[in-house]
Protein backbone atom coordinates (compact mmCIF):
# COMPACT_ATOMS: atom_id res chain seq x y z
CA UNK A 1 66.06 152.75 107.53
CA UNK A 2 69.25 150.96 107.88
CA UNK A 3 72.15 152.83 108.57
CA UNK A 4 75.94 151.39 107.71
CA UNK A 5 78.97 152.82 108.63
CA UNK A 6 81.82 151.84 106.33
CA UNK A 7 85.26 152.58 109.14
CA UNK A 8 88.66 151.89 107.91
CA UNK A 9 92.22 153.54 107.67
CA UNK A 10 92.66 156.25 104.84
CA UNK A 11 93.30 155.17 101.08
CA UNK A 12 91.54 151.85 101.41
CA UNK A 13 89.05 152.68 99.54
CA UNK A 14 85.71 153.02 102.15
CA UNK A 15 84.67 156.13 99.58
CA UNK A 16 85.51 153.73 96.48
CA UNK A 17 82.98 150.84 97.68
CA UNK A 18 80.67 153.31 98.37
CA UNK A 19 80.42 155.25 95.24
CA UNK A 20 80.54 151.84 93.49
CA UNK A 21 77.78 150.86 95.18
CA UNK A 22 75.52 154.01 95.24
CA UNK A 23 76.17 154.91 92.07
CA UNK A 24 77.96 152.13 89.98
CA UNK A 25 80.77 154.09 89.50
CA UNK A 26 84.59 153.77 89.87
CA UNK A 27 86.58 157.19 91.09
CA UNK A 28 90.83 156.93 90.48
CA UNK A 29 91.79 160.40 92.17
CA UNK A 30 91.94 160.02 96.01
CA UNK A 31 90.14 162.83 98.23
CA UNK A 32 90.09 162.50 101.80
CA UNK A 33 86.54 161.71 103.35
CA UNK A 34 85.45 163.88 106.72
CA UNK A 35 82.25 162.08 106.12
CA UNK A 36 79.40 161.41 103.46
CA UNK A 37 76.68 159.81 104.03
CA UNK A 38 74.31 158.37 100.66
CA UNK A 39 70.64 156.68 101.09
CA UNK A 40 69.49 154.39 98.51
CA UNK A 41 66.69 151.54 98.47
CA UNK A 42 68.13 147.93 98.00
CA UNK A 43 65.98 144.94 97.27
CA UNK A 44 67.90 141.92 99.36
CA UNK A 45 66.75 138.56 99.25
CA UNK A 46 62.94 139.96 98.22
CA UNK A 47 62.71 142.88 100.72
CA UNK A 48 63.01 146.13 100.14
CA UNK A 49 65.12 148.07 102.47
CA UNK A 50 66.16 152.16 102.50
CA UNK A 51 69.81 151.93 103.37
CA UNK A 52 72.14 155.35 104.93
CA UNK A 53 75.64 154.46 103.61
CA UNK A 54 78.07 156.57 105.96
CA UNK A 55 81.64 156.91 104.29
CA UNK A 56 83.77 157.39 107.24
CA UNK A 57 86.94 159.30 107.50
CA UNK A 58 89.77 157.20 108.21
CA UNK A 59 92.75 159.60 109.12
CA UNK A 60 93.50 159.69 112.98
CA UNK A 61 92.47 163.14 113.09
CA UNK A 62 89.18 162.55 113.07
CA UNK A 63 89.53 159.54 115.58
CA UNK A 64 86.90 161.55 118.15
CA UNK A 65 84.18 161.20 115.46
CA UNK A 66 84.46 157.59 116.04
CA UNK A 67 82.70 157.42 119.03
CA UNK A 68 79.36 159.10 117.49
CA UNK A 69 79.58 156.87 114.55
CA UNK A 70 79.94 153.69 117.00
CA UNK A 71 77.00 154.90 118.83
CA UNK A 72 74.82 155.51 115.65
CA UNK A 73 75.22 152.60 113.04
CA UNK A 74 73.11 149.96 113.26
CA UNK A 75 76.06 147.55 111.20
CA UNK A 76 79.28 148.16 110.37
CA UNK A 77 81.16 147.66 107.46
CA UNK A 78 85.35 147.53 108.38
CA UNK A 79 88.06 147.81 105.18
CA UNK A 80 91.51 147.21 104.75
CA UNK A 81 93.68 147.20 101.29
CA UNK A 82 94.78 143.70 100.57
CA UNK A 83 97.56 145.94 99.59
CA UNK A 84 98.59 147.24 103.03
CA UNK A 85 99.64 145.20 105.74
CA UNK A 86 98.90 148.42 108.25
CA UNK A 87 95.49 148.74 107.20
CA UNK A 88 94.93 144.79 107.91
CA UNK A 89 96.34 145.47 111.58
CA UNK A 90 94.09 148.68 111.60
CA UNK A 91 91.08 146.41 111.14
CA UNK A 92 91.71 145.00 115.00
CA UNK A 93 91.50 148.58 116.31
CA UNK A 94 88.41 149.17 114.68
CA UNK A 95 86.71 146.32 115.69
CA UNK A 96 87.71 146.52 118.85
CA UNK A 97 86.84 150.46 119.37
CA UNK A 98 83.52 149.57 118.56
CA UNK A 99 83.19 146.62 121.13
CA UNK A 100 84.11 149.21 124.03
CA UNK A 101 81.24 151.10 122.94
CA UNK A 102 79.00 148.85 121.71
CA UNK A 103 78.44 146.33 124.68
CA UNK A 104 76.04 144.04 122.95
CA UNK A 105 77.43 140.52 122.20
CA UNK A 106 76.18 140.56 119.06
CA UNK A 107 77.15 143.56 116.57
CA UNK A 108 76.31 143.45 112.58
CA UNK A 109 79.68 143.45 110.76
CA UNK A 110 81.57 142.27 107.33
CA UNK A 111 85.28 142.67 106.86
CA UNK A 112 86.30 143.62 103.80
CA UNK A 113 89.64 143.06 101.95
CA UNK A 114 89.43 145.63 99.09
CA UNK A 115 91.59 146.17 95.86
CA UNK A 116 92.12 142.67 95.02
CA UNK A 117 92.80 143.46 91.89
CA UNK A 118 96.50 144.58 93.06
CA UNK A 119 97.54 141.29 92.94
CA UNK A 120 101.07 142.03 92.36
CA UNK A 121 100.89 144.28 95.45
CA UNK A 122 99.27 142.25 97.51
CA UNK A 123 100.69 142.30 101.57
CA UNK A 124 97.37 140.33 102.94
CA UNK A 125 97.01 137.13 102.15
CA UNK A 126 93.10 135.81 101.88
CA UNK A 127 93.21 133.57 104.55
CA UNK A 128 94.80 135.94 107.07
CA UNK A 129 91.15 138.04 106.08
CA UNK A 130 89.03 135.05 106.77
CA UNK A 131 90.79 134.23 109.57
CA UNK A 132 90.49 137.51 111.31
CA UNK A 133 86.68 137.49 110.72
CA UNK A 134 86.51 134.06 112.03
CA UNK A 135 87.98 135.45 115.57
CA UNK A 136 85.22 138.22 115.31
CA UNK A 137 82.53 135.65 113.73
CA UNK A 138 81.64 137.23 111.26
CA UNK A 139 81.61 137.49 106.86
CA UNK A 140 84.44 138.65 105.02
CA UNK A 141 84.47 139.74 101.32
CA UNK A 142 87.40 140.51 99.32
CA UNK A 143 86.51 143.11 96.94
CA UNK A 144 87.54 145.32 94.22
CA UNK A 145 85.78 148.81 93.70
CA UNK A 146 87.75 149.29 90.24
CA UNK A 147 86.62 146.26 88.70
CA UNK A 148 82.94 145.60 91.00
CA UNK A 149 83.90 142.15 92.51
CA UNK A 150 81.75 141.44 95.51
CA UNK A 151 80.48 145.04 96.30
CA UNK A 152 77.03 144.17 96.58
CA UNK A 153 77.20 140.84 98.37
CA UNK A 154 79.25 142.53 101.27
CA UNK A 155 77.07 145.26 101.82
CA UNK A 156 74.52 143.11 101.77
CA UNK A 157 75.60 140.56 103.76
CA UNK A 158 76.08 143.25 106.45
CA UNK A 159 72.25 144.03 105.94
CA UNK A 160 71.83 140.25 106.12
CA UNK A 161 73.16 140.59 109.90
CA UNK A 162 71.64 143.29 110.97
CA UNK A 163 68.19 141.42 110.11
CA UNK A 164 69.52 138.18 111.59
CA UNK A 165 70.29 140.04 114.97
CA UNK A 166 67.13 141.97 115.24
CA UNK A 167 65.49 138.20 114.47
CA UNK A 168 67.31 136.94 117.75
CA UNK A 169 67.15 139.72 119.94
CA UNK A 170 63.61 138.99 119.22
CA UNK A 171 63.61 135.27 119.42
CA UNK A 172 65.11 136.50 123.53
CA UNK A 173 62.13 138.98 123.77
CA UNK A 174 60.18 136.65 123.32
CA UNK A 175 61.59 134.18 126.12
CA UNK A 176 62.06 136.50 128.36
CA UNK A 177 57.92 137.62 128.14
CA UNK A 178 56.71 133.56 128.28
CA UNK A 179 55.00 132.89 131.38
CA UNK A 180 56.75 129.96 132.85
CA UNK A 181 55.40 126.81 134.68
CA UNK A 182 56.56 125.83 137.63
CA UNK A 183 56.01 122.83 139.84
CA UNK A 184 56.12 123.38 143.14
């Protein structure tokens, strides 16, 4: 089993994505998320994979539980709104709290810019979104729960990572254990 944590500010929508994906459904009211978590098998790219969705909470009262979810998730999915210009800049902190924690060089993670749909509201411009995941090297999605752009392929794309990683951490394993020849 895979798990994914979905981290982001409040109001961006993490619970949205989630519940769009999980369940193909779109929610309008907004309640706060301490945390839910959902497990569902996906078929990617002709494997079947079980798949722990954890909706995170994103007010800063619940910053501590950050640490445990860093810890736990094997790939990460961060959100802003394309909407906020706050949540963008909260993205940074995210990634960045989870690269204190998570030492390893490489870490399975997808930006997401959701609710692009609110065009007329938009704060983030698209390339500002690519450009961020560039810096981190990794994929970025802009989404929309309401109207089910790109759901799927970010989540998993993220799975997508996570597989690619455990590949090369394997592809070192494995040149690490090769007996070398030496000439002498």
């Amino acid at each position: 089993m895979i798990s994914v944590y979905v981290l982001g500010m409040g109001t961006v929508g993490k619970s949205s994505l989630t519940l769009r994906l999980v369940n193909d459904i779109f929610v309008e009211s907004y309640d706060p998320t301490i945390e839910d978590s959902y497990q569902k098998y996906f078929t990617i790219d002709h494997i079947r994979e079980k798949i722990e969705i954890y909706d995170t909470a994103g007010q800063d009262e619940y910053r501590t539980m950050r640490d445990q979810w860093s810890i736990s998730g094997d790939a990460f999915v961060v959100v802003y709104s394309v909407a906020s210009q706050l949540s963008f800049e909260e993205v940074e902190v995210r990634i960045q709290e989870l690269k204190q924690i998570r030492t390893e060089h490489l870490l399975p993670l997808v930006i997401v810019g959701n609710k692009c749909d609110l065009e007329q509201e938009r704060e983030v411009l698209y390339e500002e979104g690519k450009s961020i995941a560039e810096k981190w090297d990794c994929p970025f999605f802009e989404t929309s729960a309401k109207n089910d752009i790109n759901v799927d392929k970010a989540f998993y794309e993220v799975i997508r990572e996570v597989r690619k990683m455990k590949n090369t951490n394997r592809l070192i394993a494995n040149r690490r254990s090769r007996p070398t020849c030496r000439i002498l």
